[in-house]
N, C-alpha and C. Protein backbone atom coordinates (compact mmCIF):
# COMPACT_ATOMS: atom_id res chain seq x y z
N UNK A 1 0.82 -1.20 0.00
CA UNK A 1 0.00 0.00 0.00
C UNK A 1 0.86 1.26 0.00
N UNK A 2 2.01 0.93 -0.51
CA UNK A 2 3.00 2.29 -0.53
C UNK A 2 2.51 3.59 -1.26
N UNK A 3 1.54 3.22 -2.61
CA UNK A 3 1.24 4.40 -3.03
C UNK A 3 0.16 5.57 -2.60
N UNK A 4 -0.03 5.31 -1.23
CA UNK A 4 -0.94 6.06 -0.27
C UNK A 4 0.45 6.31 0.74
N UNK A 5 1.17 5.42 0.83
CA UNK A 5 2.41 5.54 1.86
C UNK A 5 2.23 4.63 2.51
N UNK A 6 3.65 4.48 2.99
CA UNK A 6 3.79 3.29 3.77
C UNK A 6 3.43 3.05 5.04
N UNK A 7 2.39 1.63 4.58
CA UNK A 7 1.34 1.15 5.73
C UNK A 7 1.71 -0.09 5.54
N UNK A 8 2.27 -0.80 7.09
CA UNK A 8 2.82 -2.07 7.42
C UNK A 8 1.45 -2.72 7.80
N UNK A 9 1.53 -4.02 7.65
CA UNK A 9 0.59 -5.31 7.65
C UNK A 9 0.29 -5.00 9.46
N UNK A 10 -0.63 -5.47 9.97
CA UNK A 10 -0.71 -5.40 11.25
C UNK A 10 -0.39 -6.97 11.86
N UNK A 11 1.25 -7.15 12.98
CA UNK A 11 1.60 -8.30 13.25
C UNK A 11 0.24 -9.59 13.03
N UNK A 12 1.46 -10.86 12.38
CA UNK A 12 0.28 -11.51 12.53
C UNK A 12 -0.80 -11.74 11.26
N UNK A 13 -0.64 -10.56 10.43
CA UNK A 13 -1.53 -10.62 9.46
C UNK A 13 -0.88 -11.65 8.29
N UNK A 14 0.15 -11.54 7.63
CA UNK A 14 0.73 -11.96 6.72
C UNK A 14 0.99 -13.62 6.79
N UNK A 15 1.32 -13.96 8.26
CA UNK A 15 1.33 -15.53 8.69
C UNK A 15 -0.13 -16.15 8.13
N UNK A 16 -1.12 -15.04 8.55
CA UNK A 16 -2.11 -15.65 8.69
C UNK A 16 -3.12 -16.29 7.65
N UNK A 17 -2.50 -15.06 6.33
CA UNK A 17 -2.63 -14.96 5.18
C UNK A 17 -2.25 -15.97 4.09
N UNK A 18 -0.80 -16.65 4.93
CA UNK A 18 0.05 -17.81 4.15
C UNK A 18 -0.83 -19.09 4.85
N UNK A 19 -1.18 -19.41 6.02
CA UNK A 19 -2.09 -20.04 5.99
C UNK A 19 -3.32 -20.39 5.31
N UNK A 20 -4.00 -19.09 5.42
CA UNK A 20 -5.45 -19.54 4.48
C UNK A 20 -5.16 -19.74 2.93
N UNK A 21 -4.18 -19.62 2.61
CA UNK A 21 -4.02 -19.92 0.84
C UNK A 21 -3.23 -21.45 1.25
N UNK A 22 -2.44 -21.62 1.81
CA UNK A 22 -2.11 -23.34 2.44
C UNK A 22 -3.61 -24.13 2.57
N UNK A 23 -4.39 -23.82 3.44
CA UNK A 23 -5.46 -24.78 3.59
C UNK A 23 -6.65 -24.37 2.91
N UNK A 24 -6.76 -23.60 2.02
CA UNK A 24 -7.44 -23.77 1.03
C UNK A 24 -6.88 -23.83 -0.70
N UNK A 25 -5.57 -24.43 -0.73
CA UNK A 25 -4.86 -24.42 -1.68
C UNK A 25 -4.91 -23.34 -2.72
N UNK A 26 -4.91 -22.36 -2.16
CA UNK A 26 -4.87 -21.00 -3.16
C UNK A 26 -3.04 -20.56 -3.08
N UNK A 27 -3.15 -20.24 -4.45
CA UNK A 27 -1.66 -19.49 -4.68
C UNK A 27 -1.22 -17.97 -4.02
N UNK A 28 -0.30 -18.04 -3.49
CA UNK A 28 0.43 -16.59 -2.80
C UNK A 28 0.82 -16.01 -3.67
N UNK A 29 0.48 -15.02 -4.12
CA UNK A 29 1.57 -13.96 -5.22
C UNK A 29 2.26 -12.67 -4.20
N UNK A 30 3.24 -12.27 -4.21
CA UNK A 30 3.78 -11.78 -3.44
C UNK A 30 4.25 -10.63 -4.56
N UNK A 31 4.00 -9.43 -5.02
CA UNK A 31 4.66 -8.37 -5.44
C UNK A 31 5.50 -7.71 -4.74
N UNK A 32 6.65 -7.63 -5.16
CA UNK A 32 8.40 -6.83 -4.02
C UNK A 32 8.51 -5.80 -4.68
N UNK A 33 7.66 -4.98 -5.91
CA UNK A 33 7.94 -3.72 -6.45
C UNK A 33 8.17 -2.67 -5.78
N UNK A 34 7.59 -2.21 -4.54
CA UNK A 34 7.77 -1.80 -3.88
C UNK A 34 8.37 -1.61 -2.11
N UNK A 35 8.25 -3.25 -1.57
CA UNK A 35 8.69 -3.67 -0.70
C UNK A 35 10.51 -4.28 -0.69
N UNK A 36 10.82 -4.43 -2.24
CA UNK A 36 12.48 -4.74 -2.45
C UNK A 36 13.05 -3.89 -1.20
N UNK A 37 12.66 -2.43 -0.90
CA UNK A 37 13.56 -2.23 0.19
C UNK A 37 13.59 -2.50 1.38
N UNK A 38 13.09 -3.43 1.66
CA UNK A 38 13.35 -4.37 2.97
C UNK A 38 14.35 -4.97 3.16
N UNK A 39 15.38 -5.08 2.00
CA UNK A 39 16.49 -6.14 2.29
C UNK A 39 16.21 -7.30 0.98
N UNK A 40 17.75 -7.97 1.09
CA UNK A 40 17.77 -8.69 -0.46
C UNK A 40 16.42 -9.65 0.17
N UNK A 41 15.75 -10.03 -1.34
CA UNK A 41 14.87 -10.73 -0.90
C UNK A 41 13.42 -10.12 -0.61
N UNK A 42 13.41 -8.81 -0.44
CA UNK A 42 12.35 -8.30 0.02
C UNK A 42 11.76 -8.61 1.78
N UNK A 43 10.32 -8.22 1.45
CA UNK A 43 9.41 -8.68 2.95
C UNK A 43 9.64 -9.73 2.66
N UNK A 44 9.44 -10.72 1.51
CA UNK A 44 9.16 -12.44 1.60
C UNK A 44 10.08 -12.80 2.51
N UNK A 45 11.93 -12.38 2.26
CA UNK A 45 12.56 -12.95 3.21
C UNK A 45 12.53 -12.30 4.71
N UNK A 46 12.28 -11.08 4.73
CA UNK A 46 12.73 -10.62 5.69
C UNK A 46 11.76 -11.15 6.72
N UNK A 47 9.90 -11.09 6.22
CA UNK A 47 8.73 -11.75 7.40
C UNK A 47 8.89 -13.40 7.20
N UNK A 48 9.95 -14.28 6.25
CA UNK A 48 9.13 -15.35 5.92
C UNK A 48 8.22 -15.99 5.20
N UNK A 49 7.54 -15.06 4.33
CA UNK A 49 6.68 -14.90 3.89
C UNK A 49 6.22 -16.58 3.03
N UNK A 50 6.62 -16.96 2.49
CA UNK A 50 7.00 -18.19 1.90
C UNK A 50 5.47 -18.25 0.47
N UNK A 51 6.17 -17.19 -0.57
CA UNK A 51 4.85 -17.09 -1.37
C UNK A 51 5.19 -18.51 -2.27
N UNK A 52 4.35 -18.73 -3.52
CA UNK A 52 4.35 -19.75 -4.64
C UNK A 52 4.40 -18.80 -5.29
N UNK A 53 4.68 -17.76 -5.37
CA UNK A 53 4.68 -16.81 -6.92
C UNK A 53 5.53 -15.51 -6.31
N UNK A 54 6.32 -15.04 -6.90
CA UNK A 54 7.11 -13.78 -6.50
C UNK A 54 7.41 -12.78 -7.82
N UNK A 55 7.18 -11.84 -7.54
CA UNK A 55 7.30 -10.67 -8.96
C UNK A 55 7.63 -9.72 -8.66
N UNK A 56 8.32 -8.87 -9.31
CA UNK A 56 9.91 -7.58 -9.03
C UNK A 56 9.35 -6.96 -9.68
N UNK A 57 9.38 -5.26 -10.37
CA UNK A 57 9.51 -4.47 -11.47
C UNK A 57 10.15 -2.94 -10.67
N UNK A 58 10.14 -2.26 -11.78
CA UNK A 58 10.84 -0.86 -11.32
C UNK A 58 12.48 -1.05 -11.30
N UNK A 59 12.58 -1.40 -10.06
CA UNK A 59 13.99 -0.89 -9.51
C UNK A 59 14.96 -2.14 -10.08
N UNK A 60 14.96 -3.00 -10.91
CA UNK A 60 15.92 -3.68 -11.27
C UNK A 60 16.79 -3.67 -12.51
N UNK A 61 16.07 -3.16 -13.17
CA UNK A 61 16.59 -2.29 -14.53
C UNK A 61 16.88 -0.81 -14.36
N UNK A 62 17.17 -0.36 -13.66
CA UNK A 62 17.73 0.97 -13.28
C UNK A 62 16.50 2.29 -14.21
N UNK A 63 15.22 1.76 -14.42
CA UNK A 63 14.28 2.68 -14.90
C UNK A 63 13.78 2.00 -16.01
N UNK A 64 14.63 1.18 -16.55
CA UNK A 64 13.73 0.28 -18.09
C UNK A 64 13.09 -0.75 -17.04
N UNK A 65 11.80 -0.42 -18.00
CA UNK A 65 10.63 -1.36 -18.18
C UNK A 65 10.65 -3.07 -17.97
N UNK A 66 11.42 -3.44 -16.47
CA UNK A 66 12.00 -4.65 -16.71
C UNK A 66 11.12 -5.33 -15.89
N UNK A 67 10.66 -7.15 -15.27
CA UNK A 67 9.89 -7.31 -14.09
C UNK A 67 10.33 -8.49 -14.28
N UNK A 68 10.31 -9.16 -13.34
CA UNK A 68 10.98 -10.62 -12.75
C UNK A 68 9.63 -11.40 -12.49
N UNK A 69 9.60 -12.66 -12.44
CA UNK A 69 8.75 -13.53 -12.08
C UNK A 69 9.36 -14.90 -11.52
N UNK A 70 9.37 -15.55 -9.92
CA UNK A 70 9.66 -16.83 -9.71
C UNK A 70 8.50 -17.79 -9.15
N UNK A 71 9.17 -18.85 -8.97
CA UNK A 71 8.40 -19.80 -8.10
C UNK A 71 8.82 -20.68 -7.51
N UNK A 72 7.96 -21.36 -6.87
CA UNK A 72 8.73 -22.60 -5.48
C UNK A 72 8.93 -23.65 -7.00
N UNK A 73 9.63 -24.20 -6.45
CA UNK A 73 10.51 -25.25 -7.10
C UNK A 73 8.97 -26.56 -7.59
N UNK A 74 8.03 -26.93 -6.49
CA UNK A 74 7.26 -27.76 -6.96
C UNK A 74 6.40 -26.65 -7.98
N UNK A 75 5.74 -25.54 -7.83
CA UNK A 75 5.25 -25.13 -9.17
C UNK A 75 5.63 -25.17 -9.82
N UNK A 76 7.15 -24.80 -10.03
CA UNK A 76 8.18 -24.95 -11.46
C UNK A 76 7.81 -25.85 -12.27
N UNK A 77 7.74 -27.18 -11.09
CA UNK A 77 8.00 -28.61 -11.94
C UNK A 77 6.35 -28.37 -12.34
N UNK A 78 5.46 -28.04 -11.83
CA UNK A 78 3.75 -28.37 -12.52
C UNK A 78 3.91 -27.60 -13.49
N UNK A 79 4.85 -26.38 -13.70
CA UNK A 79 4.48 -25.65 -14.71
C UNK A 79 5.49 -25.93 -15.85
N UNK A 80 6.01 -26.50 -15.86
CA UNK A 80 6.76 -27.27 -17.06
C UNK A 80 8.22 -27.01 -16.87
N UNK A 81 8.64 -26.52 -15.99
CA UNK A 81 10.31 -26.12 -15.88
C UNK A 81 10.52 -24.40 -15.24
N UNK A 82 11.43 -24.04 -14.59
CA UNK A 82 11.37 -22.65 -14.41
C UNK A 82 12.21 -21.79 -15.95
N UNK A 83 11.89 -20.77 -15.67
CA UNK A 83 12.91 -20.00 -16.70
C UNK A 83 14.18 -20.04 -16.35
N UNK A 84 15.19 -20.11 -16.87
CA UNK A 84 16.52 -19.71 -16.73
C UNK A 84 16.54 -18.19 -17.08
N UNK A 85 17.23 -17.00 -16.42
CA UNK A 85 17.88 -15.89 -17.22
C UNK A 85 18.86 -15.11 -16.06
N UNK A 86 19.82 -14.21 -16.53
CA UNK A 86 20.49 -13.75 -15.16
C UNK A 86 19.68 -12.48 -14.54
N UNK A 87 20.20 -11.97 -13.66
CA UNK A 87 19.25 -11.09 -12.67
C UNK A 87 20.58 -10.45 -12.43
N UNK A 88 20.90 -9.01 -12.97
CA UNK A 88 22.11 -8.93 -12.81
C UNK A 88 22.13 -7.95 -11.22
N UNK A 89 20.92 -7.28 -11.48
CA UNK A 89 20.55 -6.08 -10.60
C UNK A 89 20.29 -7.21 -8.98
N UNK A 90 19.45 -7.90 -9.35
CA UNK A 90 18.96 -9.01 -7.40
C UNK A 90 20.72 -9.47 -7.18
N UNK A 91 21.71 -10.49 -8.06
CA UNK A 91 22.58 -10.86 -7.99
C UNK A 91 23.97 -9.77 -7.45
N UNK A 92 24.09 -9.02 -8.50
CA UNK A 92 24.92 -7.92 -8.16
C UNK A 92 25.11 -7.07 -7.67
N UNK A 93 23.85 -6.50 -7.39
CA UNK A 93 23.85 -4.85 -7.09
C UNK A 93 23.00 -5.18 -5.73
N UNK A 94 22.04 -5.65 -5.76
CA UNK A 94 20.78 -5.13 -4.36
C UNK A 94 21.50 -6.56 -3.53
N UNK A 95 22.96 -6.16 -2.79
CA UNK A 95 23.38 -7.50 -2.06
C UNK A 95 23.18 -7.39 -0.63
N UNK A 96 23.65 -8.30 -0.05
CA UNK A 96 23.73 -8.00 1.69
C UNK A 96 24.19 -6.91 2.15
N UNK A 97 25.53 -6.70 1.31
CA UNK A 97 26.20 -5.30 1.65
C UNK A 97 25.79 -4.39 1.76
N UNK A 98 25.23 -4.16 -0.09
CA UNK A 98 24.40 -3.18 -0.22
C UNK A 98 23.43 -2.46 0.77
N UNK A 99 23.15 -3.33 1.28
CA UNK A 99 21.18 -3.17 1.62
C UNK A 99 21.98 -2.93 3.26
N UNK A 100 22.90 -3.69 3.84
CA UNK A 100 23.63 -3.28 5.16
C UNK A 100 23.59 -1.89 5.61
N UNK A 101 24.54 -1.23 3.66
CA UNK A 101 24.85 0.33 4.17
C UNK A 101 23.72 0.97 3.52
N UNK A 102 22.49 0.62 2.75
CA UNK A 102 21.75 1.30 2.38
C UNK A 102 20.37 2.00 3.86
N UNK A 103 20.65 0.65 4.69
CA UNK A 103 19.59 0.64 5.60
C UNK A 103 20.28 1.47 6.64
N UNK A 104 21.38 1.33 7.16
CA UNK A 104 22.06 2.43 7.70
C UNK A 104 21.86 3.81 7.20
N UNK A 105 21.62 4.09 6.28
CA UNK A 105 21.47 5.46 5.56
C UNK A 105 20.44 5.90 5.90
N UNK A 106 18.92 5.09 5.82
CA UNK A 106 17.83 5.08 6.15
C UNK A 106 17.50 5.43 7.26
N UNK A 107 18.62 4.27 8.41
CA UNK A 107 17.94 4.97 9.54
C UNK A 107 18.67 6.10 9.91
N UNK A 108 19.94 7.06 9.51
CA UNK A 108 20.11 7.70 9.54
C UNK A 108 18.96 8.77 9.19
N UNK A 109 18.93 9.03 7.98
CA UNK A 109 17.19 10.11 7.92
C UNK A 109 16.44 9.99 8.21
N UNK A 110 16.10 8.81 8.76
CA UNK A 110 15.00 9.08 9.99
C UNK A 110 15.00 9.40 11.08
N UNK A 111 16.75 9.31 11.39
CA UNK A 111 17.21 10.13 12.91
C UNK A 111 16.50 11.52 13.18
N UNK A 112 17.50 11.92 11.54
CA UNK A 112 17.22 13.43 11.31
C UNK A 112 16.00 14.08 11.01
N UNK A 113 14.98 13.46 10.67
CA UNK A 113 13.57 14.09 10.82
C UNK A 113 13.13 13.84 12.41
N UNK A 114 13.24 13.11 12.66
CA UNK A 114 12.37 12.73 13.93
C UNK A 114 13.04 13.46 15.23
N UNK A 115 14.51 13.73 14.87
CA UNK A 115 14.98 15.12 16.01
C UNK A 115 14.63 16.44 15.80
N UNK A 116 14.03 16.70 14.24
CA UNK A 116 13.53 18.01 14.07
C UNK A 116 11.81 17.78 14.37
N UNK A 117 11.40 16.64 14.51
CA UNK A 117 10.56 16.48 15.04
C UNK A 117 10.05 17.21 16.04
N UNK A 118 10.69 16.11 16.95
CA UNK A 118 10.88 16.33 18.40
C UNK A 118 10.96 17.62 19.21
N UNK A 119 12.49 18.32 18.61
CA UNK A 119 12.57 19.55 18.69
C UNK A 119 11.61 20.97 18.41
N UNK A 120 10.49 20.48 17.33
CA UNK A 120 9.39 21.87 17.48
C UNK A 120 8.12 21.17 17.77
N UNK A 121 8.34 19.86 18.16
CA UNK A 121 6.82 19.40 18.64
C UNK A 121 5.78 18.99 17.72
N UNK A 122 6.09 19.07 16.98
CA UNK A 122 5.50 18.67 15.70
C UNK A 122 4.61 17.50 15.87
N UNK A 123 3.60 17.68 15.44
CA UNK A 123 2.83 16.51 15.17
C UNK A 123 2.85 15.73 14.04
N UNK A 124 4.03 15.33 13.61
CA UNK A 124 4.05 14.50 12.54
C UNK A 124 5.14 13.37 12.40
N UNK A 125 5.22 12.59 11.70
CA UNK A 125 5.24 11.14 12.36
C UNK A 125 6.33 10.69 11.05
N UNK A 126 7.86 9.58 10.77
CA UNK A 126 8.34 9.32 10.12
C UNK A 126 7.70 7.38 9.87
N UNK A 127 7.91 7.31 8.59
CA UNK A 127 8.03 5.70 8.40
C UNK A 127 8.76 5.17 8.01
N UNK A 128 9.50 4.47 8.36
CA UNK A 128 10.82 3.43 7.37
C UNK A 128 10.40 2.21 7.34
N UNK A 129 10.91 1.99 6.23
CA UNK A 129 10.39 0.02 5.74
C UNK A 129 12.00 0.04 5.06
N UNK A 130 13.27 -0.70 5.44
CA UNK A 130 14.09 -1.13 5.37
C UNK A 130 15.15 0.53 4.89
N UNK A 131 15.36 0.45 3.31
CA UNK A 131 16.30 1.38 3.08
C UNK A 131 14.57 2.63 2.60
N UNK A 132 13.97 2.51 2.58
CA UNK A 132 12.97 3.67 2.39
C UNK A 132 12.15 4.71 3.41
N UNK A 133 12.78 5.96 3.47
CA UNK A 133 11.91 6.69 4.48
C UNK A 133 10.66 7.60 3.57
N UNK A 134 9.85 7.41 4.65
CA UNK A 134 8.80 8.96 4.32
C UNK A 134 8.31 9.55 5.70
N UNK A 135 8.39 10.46 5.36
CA UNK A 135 6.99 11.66 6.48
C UNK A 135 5.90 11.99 6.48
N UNK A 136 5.25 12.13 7.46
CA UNK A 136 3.39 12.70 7.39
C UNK A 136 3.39 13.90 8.23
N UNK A 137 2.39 14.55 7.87
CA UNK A 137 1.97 15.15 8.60
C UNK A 137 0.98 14.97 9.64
N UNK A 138 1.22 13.99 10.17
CA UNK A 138 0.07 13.50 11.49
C UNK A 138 0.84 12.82 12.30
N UNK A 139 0.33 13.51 13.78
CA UNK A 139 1.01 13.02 14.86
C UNK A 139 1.22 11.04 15.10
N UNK A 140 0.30 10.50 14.33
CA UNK A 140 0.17 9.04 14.42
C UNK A 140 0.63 8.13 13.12
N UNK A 141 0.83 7.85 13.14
CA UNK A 141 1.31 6.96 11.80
C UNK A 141 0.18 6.04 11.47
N UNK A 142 -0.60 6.82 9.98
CA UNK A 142 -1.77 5.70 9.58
C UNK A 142 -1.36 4.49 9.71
N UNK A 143 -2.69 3.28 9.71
CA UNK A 143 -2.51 1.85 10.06
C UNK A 143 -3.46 1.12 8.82
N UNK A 144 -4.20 2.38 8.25
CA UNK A 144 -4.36 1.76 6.67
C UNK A 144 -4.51 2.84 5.54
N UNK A 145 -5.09 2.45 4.53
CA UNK A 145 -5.04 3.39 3.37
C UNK A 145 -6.23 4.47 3.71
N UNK A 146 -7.21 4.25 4.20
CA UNK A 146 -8.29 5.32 4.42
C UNK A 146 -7.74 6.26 5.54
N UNK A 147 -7.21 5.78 6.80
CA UNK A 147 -6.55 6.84 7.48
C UNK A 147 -5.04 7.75 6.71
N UNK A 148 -4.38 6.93 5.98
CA UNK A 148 -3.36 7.65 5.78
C UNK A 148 -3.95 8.44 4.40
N UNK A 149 -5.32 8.69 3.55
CA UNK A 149 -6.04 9.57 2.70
C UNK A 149 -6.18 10.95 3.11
N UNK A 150 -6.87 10.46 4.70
CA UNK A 150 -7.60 11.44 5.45
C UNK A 150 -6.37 12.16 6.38
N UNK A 151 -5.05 11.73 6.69
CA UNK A 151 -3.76 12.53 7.31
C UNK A 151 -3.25 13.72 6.40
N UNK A 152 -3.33 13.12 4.90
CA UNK A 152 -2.61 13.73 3.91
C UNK A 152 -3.02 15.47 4.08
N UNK A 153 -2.04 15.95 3.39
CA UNK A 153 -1.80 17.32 4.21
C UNK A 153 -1.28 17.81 2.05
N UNK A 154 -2.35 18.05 1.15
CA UNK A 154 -1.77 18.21 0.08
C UNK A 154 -0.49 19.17 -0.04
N UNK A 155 -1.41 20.70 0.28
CA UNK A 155 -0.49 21.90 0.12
C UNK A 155 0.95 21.41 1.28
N UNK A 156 0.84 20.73 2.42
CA UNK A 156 1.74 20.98 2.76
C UNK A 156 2.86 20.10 2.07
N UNK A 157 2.11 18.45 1.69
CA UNK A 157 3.39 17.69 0.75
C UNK A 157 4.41 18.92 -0.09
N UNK A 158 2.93 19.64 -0.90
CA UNK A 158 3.83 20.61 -2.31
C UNK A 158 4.73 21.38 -1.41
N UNK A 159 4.58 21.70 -0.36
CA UNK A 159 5.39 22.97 -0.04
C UNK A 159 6.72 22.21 0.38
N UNK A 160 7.27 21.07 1.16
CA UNK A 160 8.08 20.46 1.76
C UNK A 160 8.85 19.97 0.44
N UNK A 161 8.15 19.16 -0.47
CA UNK A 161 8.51 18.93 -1.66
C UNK A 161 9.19 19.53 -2.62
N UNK A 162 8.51 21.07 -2.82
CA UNK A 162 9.25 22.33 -3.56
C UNK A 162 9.93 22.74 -2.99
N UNK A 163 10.12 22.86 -1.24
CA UNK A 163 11.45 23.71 -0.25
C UNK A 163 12.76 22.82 -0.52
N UNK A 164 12.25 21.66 -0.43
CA UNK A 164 13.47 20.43 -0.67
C UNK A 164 14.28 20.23 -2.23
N UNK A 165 13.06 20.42 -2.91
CA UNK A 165 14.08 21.03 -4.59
C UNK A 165 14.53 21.64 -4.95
N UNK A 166 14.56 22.90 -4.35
CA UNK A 166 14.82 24.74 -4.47
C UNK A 166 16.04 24.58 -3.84
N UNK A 167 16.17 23.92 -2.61
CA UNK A 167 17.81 23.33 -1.91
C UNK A 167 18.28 22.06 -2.55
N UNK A 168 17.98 21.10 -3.97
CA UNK A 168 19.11 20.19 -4.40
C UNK A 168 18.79 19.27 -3.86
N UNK A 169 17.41 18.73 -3.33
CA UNK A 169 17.12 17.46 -3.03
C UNK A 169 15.50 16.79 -3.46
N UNK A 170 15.44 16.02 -4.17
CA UNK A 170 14.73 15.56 -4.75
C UNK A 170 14.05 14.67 -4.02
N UNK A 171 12.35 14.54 -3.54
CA UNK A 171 11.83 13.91 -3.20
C UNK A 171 10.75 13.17 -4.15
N UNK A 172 9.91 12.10 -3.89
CA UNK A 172 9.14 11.76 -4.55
C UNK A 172 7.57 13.36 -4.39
N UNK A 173 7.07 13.58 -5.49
CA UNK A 173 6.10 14.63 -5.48
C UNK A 173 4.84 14.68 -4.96
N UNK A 174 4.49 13.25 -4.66
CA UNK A 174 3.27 12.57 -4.56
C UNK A 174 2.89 12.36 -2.78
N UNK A 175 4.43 12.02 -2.39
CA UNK A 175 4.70 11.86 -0.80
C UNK A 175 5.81 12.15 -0.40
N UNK A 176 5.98 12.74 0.45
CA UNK A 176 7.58 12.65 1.04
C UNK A 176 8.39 11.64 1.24
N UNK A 177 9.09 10.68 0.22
CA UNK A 177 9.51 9.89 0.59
C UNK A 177 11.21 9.73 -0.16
N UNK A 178 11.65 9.18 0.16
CA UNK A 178 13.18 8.86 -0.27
C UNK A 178 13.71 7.53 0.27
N UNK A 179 13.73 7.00 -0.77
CA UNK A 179 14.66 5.58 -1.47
C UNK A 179 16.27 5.71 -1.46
N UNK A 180 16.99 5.26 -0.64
CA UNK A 180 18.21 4.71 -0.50
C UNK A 180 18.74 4.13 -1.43
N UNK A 181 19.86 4.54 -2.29
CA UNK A 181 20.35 3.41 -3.77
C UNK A 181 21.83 3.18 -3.05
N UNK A 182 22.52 1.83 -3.78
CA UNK A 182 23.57 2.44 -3.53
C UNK A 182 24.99 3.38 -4.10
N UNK A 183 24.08 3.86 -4.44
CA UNK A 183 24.75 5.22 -5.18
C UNK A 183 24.82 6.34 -3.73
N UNK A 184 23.26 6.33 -2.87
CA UNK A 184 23.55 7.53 -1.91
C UNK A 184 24.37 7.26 -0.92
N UNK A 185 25.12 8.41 -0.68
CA UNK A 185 26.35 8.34 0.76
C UNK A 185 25.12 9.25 1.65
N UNK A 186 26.32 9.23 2.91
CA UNK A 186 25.96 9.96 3.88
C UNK A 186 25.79 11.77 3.85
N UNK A 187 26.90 12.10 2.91
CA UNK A 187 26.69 13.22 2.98
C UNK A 187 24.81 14.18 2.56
N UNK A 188 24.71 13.19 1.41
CA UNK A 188 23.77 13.30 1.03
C UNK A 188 22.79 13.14 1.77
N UNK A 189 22.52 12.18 2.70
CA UNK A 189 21.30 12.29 3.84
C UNK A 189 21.42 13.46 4.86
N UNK A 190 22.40 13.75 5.48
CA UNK A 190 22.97 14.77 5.96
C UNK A 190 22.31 16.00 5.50
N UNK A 191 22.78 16.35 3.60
CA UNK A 191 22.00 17.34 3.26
C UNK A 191 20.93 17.77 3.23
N UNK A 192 19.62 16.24 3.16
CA UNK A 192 18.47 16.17 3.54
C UNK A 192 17.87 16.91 4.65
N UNK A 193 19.16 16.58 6.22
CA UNK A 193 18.26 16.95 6.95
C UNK A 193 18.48 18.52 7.42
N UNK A 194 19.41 18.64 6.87
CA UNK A 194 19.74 20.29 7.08
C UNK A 194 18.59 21.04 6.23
N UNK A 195 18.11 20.64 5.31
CA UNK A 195 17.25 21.17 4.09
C UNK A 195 16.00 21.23 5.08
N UNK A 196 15.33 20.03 5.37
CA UNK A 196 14.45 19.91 6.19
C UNK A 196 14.48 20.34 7.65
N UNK A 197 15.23 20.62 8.53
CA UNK A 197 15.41 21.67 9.29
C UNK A 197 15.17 22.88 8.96
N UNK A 198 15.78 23.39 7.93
CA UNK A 198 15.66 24.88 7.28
C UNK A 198 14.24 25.00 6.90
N UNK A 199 12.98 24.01 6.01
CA UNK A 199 12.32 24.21 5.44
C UNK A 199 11.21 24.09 6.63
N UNK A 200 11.36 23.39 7.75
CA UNK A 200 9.98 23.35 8.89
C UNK A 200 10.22 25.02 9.74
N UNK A 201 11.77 25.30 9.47
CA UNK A 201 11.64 26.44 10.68
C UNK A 201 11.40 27.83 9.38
N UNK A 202 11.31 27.40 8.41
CA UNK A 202 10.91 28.86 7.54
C UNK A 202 9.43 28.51 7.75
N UNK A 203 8.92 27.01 7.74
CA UNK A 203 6.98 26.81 7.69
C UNK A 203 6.87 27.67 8.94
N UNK A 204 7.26 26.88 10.45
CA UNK A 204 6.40 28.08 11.52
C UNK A 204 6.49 29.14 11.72
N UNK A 205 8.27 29.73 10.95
CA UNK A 205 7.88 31.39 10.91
C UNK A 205 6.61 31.79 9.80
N UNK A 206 6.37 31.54 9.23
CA UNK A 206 5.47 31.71 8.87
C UNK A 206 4.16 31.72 9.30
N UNK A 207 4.09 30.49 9.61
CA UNK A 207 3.01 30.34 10.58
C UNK A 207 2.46 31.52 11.33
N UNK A 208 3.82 31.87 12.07
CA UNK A 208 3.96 32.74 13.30
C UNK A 208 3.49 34.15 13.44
N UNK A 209 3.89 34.40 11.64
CA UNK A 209 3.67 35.66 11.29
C UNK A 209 2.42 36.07 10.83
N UNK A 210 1.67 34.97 10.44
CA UNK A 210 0.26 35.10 9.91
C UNK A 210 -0.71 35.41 10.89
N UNK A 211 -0.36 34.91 12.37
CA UNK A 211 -0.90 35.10 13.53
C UNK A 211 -0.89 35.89 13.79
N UNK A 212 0.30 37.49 13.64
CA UNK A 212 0.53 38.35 14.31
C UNK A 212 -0.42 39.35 14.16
């Protein structure tokens, strides 16, 4: 449910889920298009997940139009053989390492929002799901897609969004969020949060002044 923002399964749910497709022999499809940043492997490895069907797109072709498809070894065999092809991006690039110092990065910017948080009291709330952060504007962190509709804060996304581009940092437009590659260093999160420091304390002067 990332494209509302990221809303985690509530414990418990996902086990429960691999069960009822077990005892009623229904197939698991597991999409990682957006969950890959959990770590190699995605959520499947990271909760366990143990789907019969697994499918990638986006981030493995570095922007081309690419998408992966596997399966457990006994579907393979019902389905006539698996594909062979290489995976250069799952193999090479998105490794343990990778994802080690990518998630370090992660929780680094989430340090740095959540102390500028803290620091003006803010009612608004960070999410990380492995190397991916975002922000809300609500003191609680939605727990599904209809609450996190009704948190959304439009003008203020645009304004955080445009303060953050005007200073050299590119967020997604839609939500505040930022994806860890490993291309990003530290400095670069760093710059994030100086940007975002600068851009909440220009919002409440403002604020401040409208009051006066």
């Amino acid at each position: 449910m990332t494209n509302i923002g990221t809303i985690l399964p509530e414990p418990g749910f996902l086990a429960a889920l691999r069960d009822a497709c077990t005892c009623t022999g229904t197939l698991l499809i597991i999409d990682e298009t957006h969950t890959i940043c959990a770590g190699p492997g995605g959520m499947s490895r990271a909760e366990g997940l143990q789907p019969d069907i697994f499918v990638l797109g986006k981030p493995i072709a570095g922007g081309i139009p690419v998408a992966i498809y596997g399966f457990t070894a006994d579907l393979a065999a019902r389905l006539g053989g698996a594909i062979q092809t290489d995976l250069a991006t799952l193999e090479d690039v998105l490794t343990e390492k990778a994802y080690s110092r990518m998630i370090a990065l992660a929780q680094r910017f989430e340090a740095g929002v959540l102390d500028t948080i803290a620091r003006h009291r803010l009612a608004w709330t960070i999410k990380r799901l492995g190397c991916r952060d975002e922000y809300w504007p609500a003191a609680t962190a939605p727990r599904n897609g209809g609450q996190a509709a009704a948190s959304g804060n439009e003008r203020l996304d645009y304004y955080m969004h445009l303060a953050a581009l005007n200073r050299g940092v590119y967020l997604t437009p839609f939500h505040n969020m930022a994806l860890m590659c490993p291309a990003t260093t530290a400095a670069d999160v760093d710059r994030h949060t100086a940007v975002f420091v600068e851009s909440v304390a220009l919002l409440l002067g403002s604020a401040a002044r409208s009051r006066l």
